[in-house]
Protein backbone atom coordinates (compact mmCIF):
# COMPACT_ATOMS: atom_id res chain seq x y z
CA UNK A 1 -20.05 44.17 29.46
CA UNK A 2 -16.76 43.99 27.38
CA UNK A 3 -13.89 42.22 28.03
CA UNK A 4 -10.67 41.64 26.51
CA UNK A 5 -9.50 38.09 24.73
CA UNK A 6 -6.53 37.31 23.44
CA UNK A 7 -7.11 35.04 20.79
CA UNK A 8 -4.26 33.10 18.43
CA UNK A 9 -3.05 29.91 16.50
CA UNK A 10 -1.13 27.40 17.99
CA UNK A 11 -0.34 23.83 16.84
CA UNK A 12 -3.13 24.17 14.76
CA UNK A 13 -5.60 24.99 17.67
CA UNK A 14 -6.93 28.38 18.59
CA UNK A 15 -6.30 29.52 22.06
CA UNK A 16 -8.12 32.29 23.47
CA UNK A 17 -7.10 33.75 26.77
CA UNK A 18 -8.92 36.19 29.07
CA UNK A 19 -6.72 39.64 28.98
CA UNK A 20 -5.72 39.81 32.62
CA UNK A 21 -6.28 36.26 33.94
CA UNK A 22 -4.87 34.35 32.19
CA UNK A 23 -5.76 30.67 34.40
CA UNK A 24 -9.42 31.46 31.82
CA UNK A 25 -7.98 30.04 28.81
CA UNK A 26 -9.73 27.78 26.15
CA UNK A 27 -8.67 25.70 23.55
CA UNK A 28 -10.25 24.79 20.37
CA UNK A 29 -10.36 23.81 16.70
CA UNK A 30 -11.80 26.81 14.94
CA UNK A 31 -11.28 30.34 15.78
CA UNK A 32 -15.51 31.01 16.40
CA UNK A 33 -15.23 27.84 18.48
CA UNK A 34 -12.38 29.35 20.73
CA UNK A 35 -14.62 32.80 20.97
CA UNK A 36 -17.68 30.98 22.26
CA UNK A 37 -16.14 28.56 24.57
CA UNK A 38 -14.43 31.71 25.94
CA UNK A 39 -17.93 33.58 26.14
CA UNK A 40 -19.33 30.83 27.88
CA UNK A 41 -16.42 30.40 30.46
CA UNK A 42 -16.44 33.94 31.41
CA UNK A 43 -20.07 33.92 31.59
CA UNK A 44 -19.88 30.83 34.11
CA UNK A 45 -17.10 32.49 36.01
CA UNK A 46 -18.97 35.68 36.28
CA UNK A 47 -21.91 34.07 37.69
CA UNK A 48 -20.08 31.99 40.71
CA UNK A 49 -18.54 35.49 42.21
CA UNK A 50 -19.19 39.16 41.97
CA UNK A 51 -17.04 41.58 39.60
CA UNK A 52 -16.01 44.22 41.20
CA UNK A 53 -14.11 47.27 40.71
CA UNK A 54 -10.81 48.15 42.67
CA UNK A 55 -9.84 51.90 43.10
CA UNK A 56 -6.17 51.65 43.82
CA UNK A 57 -4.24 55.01 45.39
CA UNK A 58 -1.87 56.62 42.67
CA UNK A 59 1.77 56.84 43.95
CA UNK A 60 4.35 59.01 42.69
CA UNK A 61 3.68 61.55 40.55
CA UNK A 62 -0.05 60.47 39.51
CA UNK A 63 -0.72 60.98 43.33
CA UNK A 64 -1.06 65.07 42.25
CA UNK A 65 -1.79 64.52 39.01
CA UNK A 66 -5.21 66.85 38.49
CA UNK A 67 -5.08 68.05 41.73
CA UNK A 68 -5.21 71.08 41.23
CA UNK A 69 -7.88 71.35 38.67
CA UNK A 70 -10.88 73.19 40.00
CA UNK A 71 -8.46 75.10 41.82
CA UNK A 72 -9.84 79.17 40.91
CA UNK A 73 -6.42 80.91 41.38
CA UNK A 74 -5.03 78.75 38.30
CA UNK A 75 -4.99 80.45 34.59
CA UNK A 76 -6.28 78.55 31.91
CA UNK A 77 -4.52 80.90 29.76
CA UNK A 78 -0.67 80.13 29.64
């Protein structure tokens, strides 16, 4: 699994943040040190809870958006 971090310099530590939740956030001397205190966080986190993956319903316009794709009365040809 892949999963974003946000990683930069500040005060002469390295921060790296977890894209998206940010209350996972590490702080440490070296940049590699910051990466695998992150890893290790996220791997801890992972393993108290389940990840899961929410469908949310489109609004607007992305509610119709495709829907109308395998209808056979449409031209592909415009």
């Amino acid at each position: 699994m892949s999963v974003p971090i946000f990683v930069h310099e500040d005060n002469g530590q390295f921060v790296a943040t977890l894209g998206g939740a940010s209350m996972i956030s590490i702080n440490a001397p070296t940049r590699d040190a910051a990466i695998a205190a992150m890893q290790t966080a996220i791997e801890r986190h992972v393993a108290s809870g389940d990840l899961v993956l929410l469908d949310l319903p489109r609004k607007g316009f992305m509610a119709i958006a495709g829907k109308y794709r395998d209808d056979p009365t449409r031209s592909e040809e415009r």
